[in-house]
PDB file of N, CA and C in Angstrom:
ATOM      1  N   UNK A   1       0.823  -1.177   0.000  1.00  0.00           N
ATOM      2  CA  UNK A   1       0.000   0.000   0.000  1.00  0.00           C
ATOM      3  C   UNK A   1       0.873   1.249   0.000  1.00  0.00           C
ATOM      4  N   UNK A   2       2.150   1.047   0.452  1.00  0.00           N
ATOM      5  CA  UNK A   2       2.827   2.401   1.185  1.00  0.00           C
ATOM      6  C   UNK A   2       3.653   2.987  -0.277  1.00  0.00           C
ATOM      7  N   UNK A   3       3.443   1.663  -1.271  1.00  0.00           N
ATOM      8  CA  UNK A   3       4.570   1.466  -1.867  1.00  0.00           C
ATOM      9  C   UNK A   3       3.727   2.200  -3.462  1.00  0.00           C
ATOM     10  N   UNK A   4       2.506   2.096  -3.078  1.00  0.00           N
ATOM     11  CA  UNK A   4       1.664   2.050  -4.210  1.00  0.00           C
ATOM     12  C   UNK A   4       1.358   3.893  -4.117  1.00  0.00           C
ATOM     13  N   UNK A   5       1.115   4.519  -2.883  1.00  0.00           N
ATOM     14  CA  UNK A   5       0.881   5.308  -2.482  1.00  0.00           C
ATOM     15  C   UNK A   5       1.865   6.393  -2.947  1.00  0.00           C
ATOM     16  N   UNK A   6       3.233   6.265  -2.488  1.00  0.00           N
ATOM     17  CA  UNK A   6       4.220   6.989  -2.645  1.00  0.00           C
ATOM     18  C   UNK A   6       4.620   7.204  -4.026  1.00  0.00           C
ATOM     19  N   UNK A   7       4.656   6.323  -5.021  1.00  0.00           N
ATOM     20  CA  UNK A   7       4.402   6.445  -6.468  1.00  0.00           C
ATOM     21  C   UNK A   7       3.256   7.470  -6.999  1.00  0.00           C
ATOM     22  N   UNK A   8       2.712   6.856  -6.523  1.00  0.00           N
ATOM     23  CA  UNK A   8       1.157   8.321  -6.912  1.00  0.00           C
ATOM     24  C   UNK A   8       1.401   9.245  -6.604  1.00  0.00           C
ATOM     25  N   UNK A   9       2.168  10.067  -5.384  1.00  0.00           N
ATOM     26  CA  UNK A   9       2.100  10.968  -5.123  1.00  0.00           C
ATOM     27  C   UNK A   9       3.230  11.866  -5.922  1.00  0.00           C
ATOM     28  N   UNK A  10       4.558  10.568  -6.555  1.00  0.00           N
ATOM     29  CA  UNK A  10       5.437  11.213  -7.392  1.00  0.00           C
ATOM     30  C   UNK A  10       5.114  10.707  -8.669  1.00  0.00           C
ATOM     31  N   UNK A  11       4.214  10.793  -9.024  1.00  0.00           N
ATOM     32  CA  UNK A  11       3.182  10.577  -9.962  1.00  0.00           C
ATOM     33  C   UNK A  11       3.951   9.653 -11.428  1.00  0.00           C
ATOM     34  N   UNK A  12       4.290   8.637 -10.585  1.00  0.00           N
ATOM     35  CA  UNK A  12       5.525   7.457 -11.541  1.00  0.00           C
ATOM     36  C   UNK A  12       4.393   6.597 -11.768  1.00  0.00           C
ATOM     37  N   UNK A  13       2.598   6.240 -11.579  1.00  0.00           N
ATOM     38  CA  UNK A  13       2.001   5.480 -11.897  1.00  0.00           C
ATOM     39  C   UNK A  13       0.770   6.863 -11.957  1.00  0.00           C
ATOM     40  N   UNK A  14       0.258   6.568 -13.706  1.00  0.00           N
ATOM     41  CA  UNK A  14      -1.210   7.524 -13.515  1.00  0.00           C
ATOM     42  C   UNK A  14      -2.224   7.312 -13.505  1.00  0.00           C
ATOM     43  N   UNK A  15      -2.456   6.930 -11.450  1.00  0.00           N
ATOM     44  CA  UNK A  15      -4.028   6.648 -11.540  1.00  0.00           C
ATOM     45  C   UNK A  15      -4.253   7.684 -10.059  1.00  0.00           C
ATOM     46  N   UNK A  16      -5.342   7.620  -9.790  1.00  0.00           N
ATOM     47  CA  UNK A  16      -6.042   8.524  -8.634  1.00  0.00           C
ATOM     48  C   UNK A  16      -6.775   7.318  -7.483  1.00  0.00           C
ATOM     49  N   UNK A  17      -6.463   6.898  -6.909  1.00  0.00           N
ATOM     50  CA  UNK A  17      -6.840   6.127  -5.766  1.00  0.00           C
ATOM     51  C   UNK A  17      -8.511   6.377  -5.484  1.00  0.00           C
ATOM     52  N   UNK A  18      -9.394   5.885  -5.288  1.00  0.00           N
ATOM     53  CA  UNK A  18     -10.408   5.906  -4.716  1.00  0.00           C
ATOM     54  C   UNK A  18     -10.549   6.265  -3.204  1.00  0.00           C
ATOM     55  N   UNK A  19     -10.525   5.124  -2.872  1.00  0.00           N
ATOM     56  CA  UNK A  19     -10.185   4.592  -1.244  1.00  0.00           C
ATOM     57  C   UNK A  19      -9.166   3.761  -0.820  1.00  0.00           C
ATOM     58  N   UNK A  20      -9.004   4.018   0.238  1.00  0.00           N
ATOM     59  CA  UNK A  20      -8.152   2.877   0.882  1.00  0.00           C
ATOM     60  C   UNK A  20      -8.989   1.920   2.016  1.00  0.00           C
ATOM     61  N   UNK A  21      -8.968   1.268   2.016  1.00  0.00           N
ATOM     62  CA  UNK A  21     -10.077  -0.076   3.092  1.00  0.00           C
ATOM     63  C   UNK A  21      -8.902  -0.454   3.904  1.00  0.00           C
ATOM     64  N   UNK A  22      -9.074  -0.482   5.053  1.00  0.00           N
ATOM     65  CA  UNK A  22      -8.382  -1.692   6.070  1.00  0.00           C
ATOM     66  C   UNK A  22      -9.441  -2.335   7.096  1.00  0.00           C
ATOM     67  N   UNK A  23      -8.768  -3.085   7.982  1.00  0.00           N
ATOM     68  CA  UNK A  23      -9.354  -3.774   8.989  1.00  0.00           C
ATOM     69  C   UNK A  23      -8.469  -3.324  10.197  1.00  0.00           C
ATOM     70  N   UNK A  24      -7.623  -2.283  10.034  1.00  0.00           N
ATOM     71  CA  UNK A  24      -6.865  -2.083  11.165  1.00  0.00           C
ATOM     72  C   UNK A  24      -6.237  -0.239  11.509  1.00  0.00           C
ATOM     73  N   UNK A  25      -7.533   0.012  12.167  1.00  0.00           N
ATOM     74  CA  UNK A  25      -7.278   1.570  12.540  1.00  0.00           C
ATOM     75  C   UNK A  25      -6.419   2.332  12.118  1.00  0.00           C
ATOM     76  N   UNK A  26      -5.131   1.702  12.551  1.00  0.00           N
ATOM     77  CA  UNK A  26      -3.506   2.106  13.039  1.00  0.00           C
ATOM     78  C   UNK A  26      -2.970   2.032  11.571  1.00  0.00           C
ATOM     79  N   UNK A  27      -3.683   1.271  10.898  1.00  0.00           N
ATOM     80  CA  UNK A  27      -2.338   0.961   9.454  1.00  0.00           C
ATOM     81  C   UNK A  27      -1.859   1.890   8.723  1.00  0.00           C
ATOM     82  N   UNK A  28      -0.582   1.786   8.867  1.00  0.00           N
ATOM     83  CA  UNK A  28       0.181   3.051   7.810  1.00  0.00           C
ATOM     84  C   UNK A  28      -0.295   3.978   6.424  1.00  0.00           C
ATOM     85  N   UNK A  29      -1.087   2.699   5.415  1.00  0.00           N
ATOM     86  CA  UNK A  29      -1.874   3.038   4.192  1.00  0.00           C
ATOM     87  C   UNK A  29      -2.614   4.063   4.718  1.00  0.00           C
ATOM     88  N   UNK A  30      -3.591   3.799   5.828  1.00  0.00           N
ATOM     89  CA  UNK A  30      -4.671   5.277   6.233  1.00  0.00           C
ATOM     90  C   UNK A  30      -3.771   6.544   6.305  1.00  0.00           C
ATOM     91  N   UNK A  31      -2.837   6.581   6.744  1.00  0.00           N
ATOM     92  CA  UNK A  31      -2.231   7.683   7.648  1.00  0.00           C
ATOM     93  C   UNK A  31      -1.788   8.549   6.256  1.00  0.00           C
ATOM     94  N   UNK A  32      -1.049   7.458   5.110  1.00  0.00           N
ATOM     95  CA  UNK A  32      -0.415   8.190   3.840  1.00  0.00           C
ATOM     96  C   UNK A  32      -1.690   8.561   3.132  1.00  0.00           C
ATOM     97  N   UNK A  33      -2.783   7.679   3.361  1.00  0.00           N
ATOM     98  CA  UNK A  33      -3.945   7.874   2.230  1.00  0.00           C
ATOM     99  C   UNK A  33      -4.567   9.655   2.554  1.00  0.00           C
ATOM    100  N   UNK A  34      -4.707   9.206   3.583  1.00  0.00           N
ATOM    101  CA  UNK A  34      -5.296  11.158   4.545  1.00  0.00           C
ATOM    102  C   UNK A  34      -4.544  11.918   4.108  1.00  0.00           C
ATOM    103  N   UNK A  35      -2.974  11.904   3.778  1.00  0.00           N
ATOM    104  CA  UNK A  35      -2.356  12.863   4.002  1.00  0.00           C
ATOM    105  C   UNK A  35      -2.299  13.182   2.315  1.00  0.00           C
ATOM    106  N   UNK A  36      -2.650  12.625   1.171  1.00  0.00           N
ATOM    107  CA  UNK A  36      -2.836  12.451   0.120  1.00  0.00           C
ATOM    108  C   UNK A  36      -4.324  12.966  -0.444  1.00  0.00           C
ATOM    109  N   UNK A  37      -5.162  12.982   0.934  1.00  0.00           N
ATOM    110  CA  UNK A  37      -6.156  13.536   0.449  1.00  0.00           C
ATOM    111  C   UNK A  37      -7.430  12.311   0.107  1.00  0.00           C
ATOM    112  N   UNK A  38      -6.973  10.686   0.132  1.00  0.00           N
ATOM    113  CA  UNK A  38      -7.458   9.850  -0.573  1.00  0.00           C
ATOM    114  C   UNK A  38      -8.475   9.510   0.736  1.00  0.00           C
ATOM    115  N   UNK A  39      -9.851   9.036   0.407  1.00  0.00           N
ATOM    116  CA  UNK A  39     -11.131   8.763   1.540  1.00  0.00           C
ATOM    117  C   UNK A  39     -10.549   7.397   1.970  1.00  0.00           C
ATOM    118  N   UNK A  40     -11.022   7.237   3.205  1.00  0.00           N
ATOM    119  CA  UNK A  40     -10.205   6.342   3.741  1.00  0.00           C
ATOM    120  C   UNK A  40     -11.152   5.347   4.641  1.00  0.00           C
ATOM    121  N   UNK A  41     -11.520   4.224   4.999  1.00  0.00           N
ATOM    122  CA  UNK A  41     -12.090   3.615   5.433  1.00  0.00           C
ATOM    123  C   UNK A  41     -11.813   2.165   6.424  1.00  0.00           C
ATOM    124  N   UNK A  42     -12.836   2.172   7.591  1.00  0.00           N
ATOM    125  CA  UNK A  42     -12.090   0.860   8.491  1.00  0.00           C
ATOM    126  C   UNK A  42     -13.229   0.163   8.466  1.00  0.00           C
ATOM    127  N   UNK A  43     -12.834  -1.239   8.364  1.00  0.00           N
ATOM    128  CA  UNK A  43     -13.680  -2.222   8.393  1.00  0.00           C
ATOM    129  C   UNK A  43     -13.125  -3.216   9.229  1.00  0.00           C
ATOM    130  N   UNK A  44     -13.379  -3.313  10.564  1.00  0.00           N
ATOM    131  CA  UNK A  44     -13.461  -4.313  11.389  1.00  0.00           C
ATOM    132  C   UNK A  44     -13.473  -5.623  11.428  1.00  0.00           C
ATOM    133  N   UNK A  45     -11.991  -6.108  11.363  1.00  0.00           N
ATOM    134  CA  UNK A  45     -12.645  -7.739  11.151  1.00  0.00           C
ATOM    135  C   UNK A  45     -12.579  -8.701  12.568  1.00  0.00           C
ATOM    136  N   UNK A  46     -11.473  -8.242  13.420  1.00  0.00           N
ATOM    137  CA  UNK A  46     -11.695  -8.524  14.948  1.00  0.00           C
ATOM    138  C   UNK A  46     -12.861  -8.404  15.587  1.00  0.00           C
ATOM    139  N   UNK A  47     -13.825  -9.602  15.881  1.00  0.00           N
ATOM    140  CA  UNK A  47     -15.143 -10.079  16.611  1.00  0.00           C
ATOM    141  C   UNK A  47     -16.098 -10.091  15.289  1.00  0.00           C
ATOM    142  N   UNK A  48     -15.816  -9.987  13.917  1.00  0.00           N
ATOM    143  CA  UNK A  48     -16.704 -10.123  13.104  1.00  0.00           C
ATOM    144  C   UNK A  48     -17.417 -11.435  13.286  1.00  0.00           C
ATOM    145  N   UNK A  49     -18.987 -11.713  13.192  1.00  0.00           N
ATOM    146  CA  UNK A  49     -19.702 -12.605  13.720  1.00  0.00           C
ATOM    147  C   UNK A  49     -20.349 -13.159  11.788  1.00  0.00           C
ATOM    148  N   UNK A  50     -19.643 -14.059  11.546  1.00  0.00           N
ATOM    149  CA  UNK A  50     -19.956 -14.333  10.484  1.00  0.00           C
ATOM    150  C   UNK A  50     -19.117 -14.717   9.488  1.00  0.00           C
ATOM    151  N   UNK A  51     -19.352 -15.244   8.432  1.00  0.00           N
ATOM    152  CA  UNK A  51     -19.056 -15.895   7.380  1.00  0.00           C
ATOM    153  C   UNK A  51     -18.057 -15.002   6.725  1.00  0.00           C
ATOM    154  N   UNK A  52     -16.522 -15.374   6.049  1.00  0.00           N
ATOM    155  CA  UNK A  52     -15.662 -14.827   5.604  1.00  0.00           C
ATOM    156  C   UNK A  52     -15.984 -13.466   4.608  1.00  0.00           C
ATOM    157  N   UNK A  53     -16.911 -14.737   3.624  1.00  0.00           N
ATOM    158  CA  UNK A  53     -17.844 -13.987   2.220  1.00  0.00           C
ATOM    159  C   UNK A  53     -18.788 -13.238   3.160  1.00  0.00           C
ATOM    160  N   UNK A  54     -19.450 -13.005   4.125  1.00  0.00           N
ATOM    161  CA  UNK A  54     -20.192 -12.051   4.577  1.00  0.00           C
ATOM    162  C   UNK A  54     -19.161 -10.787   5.253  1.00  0.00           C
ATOM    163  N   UNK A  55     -17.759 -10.887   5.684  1.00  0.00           N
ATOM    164  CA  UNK A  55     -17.166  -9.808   5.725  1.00  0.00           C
ATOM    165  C   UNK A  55     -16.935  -9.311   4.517  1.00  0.00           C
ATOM    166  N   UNK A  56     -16.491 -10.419   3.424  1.00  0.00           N
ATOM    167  CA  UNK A  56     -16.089  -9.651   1.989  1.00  0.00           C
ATOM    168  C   UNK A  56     -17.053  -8.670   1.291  1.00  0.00           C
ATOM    169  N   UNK A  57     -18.384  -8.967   1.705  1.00  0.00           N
ATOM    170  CA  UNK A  57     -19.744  -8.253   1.211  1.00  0.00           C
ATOM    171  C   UNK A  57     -19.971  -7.003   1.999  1.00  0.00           C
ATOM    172  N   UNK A  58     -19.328  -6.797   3.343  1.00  0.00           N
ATOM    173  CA  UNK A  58     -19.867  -5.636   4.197  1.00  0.00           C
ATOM    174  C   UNK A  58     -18.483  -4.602   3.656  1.00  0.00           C
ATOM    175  N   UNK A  59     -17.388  -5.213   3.288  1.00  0.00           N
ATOM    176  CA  UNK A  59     -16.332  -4.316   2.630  1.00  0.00           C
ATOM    177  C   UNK A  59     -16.642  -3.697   1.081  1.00  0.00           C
ATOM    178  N   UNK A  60     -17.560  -4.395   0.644  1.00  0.00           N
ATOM    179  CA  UNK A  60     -18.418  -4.196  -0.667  1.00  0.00           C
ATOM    180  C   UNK A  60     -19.094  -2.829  -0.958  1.00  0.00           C
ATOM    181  N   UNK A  61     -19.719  -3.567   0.312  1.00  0.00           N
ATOM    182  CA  UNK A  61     -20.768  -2.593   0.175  1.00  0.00           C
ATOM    183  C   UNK A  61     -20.662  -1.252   1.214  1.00  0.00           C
TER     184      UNK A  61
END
């Protein structure tokens, strides 16, 4: 992510990021994505009550 990020910003790959998704508050990708301006999102997978494909669907959607 960090790696994908830092390219974009020295604009050596030309695309514009959407979002960034994690499952983990703290992760570095959020911190570069914010500071980039890119929307940023957490999805919880610690105590998720359910089916793998039902986390893959709540990150979906």
């Amino acid at each position: 992510m960090k790696s994908i990020l830092n390219a974009v910003q020295k604009q050596n790959i030309p695309i514009k990021p959407a979002i960034v998704i994690s499952n983990k508050p703290s992760a570095k990708g959020l911190k570069i994505a914010r500071k980039l301006g890119v929307q940023t999102e957490i999805v919880e997978s610690k105590g998720f009550q359910g089916t793998r494909w039902e986390y893959d669907q709540k990150i979906i959607h």
